[in-house]
C-alpha atoms as a PDB file:
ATOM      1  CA  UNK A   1      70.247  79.077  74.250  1.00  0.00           C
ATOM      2  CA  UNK A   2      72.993  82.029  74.928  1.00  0.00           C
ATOM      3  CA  UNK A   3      69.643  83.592  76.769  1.00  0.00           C
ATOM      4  CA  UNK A   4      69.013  81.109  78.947  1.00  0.00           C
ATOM      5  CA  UNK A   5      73.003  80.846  80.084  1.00  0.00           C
ATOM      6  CA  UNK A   6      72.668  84.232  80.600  1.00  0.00           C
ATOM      7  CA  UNK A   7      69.723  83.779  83.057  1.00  0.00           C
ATOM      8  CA  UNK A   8      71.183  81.031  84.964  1.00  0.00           C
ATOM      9  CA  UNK A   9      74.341  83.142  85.646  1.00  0.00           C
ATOM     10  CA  UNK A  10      72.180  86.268  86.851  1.00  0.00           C
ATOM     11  CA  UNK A  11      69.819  84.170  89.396  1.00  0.00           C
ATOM     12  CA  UNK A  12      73.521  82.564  90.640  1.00  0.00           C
ATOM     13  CA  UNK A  13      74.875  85.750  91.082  1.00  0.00           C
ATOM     14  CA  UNK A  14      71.551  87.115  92.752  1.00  0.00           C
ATOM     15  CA  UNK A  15      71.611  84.451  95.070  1.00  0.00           C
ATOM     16  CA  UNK A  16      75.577  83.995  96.073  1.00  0.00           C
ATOM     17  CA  UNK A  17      74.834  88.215  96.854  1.00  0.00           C
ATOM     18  CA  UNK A  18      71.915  87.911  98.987  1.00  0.00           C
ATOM     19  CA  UNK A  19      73.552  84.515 100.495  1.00  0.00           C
ATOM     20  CA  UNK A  20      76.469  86.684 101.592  1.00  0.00           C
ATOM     21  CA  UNK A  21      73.987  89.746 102.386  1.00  0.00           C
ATOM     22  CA  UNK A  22      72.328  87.258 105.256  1.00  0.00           C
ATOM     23  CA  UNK A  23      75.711  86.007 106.527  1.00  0.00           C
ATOM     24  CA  UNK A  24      76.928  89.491 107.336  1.00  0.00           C
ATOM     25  CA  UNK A  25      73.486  90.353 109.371  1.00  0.00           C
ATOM     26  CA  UNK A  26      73.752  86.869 111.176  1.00  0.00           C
ATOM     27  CA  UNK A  27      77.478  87.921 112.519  1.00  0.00           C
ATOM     28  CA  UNK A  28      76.246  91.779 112.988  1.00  0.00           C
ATOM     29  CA  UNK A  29      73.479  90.434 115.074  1.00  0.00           C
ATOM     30  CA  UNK A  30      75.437  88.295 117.724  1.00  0.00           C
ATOM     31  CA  UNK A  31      76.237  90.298 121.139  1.00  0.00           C
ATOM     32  CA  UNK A  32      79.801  90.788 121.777  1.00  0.00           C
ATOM     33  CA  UNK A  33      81.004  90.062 125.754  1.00  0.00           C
ATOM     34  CA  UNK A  34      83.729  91.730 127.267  1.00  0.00           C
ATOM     35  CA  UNK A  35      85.623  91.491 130.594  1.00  0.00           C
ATOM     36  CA  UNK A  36      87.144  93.928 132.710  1.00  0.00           C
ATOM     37  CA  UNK A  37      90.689  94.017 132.554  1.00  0.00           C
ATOM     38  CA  UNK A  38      92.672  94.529 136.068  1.00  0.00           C
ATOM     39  CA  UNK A  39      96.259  94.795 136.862  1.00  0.00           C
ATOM     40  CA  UNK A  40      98.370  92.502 139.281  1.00  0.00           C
ATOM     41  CA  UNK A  41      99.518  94.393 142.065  1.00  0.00           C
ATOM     42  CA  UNK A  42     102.715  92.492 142.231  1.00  0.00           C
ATOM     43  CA  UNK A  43     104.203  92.980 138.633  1.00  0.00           C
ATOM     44  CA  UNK A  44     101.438  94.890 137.080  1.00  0.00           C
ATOM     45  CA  UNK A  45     100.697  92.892 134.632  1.00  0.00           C
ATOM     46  CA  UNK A  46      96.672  92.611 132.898  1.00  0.00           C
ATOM     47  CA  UNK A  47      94.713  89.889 132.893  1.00  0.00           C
ATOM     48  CA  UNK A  48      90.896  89.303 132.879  1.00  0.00           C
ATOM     49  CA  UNK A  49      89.144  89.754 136.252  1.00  0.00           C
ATOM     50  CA  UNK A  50      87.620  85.893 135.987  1.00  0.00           C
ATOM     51  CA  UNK A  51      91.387  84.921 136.088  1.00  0.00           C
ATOM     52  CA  UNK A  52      92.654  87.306 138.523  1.00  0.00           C
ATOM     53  CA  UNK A  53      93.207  86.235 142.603  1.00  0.00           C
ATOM     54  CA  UNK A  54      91.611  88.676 144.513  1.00  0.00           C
ATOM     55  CA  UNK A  55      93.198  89.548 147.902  1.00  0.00           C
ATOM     56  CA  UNK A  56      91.387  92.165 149.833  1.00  0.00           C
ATOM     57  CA  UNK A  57      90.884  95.048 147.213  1.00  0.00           C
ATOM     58  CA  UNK A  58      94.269  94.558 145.205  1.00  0.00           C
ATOM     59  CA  UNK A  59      94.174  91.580 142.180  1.00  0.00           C
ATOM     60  CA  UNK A  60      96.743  89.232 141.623  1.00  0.00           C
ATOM     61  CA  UNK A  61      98.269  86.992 138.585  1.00  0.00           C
ATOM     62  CA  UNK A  62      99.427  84.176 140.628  1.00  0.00           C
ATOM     63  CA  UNK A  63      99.185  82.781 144.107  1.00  0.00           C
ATOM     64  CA  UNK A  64     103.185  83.145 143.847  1.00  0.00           C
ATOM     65  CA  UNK A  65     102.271  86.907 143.696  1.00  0.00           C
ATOM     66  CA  UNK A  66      99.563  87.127 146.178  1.00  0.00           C
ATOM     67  CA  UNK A  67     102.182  85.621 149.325  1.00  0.00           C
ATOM     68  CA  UNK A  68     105.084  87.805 148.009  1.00  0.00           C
ATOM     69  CA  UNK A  69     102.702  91.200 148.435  1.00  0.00           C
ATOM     70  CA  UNK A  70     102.015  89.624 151.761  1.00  0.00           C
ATOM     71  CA  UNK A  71     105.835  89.188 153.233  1.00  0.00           C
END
């Protein structure tokens, strides 16, 4: 009996490894995406491009920012 315990606890260990082995190569596996990062002209603060305001070849963190570099 003391065998067959011993058994069960060795295939549950076996498979909690491997289950954690697979988990690790499925996060491993996924691409990471990055942004550029640019800096507001006005108060140089940085912020991704895709939320920037682009005004001529300068970027911006606000509208607010954009019409003050323009006065």
């Amino acid at each position: 009996m003391s065998r067959l315990l011993l058994l069960i606890v060795i295939a549950a260990a076996v498979y909690l490894l491997l289950r954690s082995y697979r988990r690790k190569n499925e996060v491993s596996d996924k691409e990471v995406v990055t942004e550029d990062m640019v800096r507001c002209a006005h108060c140089g603060v940085h912020l991704p491009r895709s939320e920037s305001i682009k005004a001529g070849d300068k970027f911006y963190c606000s509208t607010e920012h954009r019409d003050a570099a323009r006065r």
